[in-house]
PDB file of N, CA and C in Angstrom:
ATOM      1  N   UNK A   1     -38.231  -4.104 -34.354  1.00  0.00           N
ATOM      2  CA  UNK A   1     -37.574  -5.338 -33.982  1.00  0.00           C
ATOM      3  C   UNK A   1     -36.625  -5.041 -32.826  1.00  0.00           C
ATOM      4  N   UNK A   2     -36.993  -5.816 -31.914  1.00  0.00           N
ATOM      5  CA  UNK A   2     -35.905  -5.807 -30.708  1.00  0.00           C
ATOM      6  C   UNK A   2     -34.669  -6.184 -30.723  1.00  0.00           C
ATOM      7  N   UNK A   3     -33.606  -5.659 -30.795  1.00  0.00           N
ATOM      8  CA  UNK A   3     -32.200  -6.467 -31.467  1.00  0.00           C
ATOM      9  C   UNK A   3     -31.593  -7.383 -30.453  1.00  0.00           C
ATOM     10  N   UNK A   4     -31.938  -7.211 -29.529  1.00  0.00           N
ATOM     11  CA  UNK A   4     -31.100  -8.148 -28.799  1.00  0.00           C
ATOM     12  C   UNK A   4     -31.790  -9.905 -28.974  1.00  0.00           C
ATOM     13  N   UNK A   5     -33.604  -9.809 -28.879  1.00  0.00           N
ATOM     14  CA  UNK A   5     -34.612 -10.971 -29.423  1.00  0.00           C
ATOM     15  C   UNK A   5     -34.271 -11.154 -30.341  1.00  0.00           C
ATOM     16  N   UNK A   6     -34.386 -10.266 -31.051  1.00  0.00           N
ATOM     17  CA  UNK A   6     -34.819 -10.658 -32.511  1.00  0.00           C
ATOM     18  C   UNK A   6     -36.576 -10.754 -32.713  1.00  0.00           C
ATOM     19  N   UNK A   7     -37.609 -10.118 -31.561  1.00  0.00           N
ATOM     20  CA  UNK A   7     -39.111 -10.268 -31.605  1.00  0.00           C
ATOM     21  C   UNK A   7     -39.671  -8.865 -31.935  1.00  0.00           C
ATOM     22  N   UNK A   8     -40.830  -8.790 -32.079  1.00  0.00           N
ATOM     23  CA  UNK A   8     -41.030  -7.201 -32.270  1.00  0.00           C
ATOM     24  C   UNK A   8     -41.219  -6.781 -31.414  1.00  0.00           C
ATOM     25  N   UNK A   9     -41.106  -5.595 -31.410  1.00  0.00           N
ATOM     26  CA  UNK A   9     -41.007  -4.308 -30.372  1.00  0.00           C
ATOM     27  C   UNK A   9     -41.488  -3.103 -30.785  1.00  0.00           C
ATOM     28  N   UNK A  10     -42.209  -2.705 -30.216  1.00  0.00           N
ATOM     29  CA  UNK A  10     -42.822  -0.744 -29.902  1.00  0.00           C
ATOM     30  C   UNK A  10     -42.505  -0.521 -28.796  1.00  0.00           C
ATOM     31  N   UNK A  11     -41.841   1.007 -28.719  1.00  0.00           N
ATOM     32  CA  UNK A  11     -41.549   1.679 -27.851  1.00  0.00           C
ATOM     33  C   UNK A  11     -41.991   3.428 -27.814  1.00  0.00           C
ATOM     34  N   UNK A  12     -42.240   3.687 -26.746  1.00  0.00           N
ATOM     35  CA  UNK A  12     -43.282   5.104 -26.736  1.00  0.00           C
ATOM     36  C   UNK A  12     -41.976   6.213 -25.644  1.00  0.00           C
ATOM     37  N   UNK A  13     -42.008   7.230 -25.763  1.00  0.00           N
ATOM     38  CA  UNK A  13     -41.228   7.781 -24.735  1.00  0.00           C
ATOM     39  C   UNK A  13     -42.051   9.029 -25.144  1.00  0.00           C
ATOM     40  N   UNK A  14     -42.104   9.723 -23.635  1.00  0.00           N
ATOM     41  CA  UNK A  14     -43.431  11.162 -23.786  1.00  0.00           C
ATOM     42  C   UNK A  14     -42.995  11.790 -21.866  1.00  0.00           C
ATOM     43  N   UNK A  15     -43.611  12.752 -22.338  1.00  0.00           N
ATOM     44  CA  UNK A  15     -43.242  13.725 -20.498  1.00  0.00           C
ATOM     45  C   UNK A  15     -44.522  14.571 -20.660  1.00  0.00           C
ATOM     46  N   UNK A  16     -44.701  14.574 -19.433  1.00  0.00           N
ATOM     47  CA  UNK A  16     -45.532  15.564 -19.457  1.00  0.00           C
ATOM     48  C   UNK A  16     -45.390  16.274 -17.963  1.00  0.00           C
ATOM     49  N   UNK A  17     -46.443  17.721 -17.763  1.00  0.00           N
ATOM     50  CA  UNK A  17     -46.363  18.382 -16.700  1.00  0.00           C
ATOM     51  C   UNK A  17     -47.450  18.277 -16.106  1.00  0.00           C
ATOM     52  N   UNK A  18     -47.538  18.023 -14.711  1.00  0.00           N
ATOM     53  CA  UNK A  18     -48.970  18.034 -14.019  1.00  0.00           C
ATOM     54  C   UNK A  18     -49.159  19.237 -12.815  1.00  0.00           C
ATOM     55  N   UNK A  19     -49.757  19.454 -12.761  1.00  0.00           N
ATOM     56  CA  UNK A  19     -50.244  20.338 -11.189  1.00  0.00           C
ATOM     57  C   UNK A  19     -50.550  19.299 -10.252  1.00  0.00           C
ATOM     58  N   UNK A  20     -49.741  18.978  -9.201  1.00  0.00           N
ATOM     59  CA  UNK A  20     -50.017  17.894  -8.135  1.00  0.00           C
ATOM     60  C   UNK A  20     -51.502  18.243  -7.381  1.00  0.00           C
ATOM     61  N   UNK A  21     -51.229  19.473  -7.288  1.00  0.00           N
ATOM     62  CA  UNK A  21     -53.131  19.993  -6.267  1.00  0.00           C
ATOM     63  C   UNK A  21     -53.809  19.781  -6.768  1.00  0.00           C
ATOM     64  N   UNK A  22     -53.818  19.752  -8.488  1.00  0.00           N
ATOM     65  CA  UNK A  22     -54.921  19.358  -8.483  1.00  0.00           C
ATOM     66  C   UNK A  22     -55.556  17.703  -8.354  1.00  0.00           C
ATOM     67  N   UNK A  23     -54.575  16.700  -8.007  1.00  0.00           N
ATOM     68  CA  UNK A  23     -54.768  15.732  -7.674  1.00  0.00           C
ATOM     69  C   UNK A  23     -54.761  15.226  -6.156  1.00  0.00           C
ATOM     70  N   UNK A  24     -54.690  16.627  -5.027  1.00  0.00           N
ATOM     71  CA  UNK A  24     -55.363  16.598  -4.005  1.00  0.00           C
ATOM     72  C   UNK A  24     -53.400  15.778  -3.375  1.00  0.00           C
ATOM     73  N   UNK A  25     -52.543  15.987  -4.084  1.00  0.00           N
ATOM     74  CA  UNK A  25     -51.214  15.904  -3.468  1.00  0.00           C
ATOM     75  C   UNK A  25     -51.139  17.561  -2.329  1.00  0.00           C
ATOM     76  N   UNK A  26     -51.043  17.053  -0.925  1.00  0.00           N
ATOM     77  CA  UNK A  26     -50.677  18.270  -0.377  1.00  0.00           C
ATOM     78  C   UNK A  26     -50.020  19.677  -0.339  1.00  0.00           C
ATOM     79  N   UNK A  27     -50.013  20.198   0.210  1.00  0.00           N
ATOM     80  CA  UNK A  27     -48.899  21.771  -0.230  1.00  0.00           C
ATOM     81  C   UNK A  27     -47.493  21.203  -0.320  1.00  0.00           C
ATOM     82  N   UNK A  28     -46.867  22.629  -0.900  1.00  0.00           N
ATOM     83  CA  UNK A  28     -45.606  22.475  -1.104  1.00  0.00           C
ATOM     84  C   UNK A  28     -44.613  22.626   0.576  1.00  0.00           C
ATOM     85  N   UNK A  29     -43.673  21.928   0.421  1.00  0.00           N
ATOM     86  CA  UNK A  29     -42.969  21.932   1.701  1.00  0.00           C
ATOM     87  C   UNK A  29     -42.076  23.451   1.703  1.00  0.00           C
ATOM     88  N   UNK A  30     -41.694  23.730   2.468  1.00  0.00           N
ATOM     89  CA  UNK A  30     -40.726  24.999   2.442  1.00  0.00           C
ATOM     90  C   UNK A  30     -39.638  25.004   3.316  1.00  0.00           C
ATOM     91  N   UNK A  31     -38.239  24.784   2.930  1.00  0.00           N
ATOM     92  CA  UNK A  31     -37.216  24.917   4.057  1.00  0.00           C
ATOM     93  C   UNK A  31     -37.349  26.503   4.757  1.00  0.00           C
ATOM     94  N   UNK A  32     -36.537  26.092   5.872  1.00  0.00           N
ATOM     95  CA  UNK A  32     -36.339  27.668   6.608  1.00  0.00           C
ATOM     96  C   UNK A  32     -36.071  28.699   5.704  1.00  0.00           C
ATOM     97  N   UNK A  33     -35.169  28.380   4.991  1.00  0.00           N
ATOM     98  CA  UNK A  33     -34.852  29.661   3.863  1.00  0.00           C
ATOM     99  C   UNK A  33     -35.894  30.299   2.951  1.00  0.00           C
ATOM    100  N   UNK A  34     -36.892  29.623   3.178  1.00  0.00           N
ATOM    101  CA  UNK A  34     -38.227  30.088   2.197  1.00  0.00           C
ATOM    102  C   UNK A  34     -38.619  29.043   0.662  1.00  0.00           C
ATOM    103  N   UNK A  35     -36.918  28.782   0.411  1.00  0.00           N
ATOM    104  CA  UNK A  35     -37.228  27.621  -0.799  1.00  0.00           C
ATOM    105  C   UNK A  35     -38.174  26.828  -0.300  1.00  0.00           C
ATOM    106  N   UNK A  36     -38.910  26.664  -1.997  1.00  0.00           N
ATOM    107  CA  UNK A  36     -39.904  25.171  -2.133  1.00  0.00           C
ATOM    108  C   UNK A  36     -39.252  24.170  -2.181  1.00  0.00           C
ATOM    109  N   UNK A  37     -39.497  23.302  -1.652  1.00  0.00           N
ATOM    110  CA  UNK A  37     -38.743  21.606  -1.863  1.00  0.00           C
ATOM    111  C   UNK A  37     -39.521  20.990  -2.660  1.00  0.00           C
ATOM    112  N   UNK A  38     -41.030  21.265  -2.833  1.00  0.00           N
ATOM    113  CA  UNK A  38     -41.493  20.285  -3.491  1.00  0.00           C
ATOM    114  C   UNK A  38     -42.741  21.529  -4.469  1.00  0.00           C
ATOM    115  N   UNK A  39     -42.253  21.133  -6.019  1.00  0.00           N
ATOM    116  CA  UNK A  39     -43.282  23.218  -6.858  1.00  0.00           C
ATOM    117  C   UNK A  39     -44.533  22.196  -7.025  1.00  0.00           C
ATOM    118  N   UNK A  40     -45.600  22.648  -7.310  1.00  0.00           N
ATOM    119  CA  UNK A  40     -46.796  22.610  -7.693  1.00  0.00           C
ATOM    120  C   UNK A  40     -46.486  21.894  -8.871  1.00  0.00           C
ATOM    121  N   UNK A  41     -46.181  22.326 -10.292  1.00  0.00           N
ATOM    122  CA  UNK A  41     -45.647  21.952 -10.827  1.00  0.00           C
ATOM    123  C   UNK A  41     -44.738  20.762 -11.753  1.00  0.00           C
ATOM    124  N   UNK A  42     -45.175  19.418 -11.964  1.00  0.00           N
ATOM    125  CA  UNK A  42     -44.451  18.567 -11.862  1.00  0.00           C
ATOM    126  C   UNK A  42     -43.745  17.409 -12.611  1.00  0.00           C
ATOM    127  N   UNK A  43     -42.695  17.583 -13.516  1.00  0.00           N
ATOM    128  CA  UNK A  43     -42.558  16.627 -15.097  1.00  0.00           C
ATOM    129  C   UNK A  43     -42.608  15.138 -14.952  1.00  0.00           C
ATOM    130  N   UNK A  44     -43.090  14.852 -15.393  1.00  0.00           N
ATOM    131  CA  UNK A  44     -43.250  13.179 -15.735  1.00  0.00           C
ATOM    132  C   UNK A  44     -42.526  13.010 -16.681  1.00  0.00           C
ATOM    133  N   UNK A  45     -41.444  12.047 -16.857  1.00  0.00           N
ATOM    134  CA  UNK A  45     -41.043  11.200 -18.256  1.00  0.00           C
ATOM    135  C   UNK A  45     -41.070  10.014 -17.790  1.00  0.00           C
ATOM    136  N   UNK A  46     -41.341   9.327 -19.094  1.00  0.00           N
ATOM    137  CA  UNK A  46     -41.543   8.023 -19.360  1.00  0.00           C
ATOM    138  C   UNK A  46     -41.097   7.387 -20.441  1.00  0.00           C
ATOM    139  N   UNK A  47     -40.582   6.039 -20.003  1.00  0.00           N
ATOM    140  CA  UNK A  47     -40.727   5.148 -21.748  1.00  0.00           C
ATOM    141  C   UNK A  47     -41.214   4.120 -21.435  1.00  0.00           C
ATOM    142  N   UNK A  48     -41.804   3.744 -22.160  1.00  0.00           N
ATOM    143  CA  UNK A  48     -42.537   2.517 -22.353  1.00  0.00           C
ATOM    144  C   UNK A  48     -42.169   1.309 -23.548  1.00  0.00           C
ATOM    145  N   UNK A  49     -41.611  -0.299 -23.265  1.00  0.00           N
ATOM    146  CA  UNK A  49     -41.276  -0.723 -24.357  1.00  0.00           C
ATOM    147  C   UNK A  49     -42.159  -1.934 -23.878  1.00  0.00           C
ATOM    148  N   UNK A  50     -42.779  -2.585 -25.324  1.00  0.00           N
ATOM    149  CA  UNK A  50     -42.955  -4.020 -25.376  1.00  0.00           C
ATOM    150  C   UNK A  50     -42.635  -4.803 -26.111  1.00  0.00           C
ATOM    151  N   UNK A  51     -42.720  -6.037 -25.801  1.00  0.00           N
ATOM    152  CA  UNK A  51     -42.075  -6.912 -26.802  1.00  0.00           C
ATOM    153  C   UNK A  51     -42.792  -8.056 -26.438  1.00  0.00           C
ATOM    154  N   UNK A  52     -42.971  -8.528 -28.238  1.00  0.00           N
ATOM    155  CA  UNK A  52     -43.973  -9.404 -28.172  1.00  0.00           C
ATOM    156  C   UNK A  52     -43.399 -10.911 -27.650  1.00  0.00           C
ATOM    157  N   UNK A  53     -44.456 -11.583 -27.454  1.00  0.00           N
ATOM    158  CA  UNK A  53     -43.817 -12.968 -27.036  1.00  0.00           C
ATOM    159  C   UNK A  53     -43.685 -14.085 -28.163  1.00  0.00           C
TER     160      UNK A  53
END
């Protein structure tokens, strides 16, 4: 139950990690210093809520 409605509600919250290459996202950038700006590597979080009508 959504408290502020008063309607129902489900809510999901989840993360996950992806490899960007392998979704054909380009290389990683590199400042002068050698750091990566952007890792291979990459967390997703999420939440997800609905509420019914």
């Amino acid at each position: 139950m959504d408290l502020p409605t008063q309607k129902q509600s489900i809510g999901i919250m989840g993360s996950m990690t992806i490899d960007r290459t392998a979704y054909g996202v380009g290389k990683a950038m590199q400042l002068p210093t050698g750091r990566v700006i952007i890792a291979n590597e990459v967390q997703i979080d999420f939440v997800i809520l609905g509420i019914a009508e």
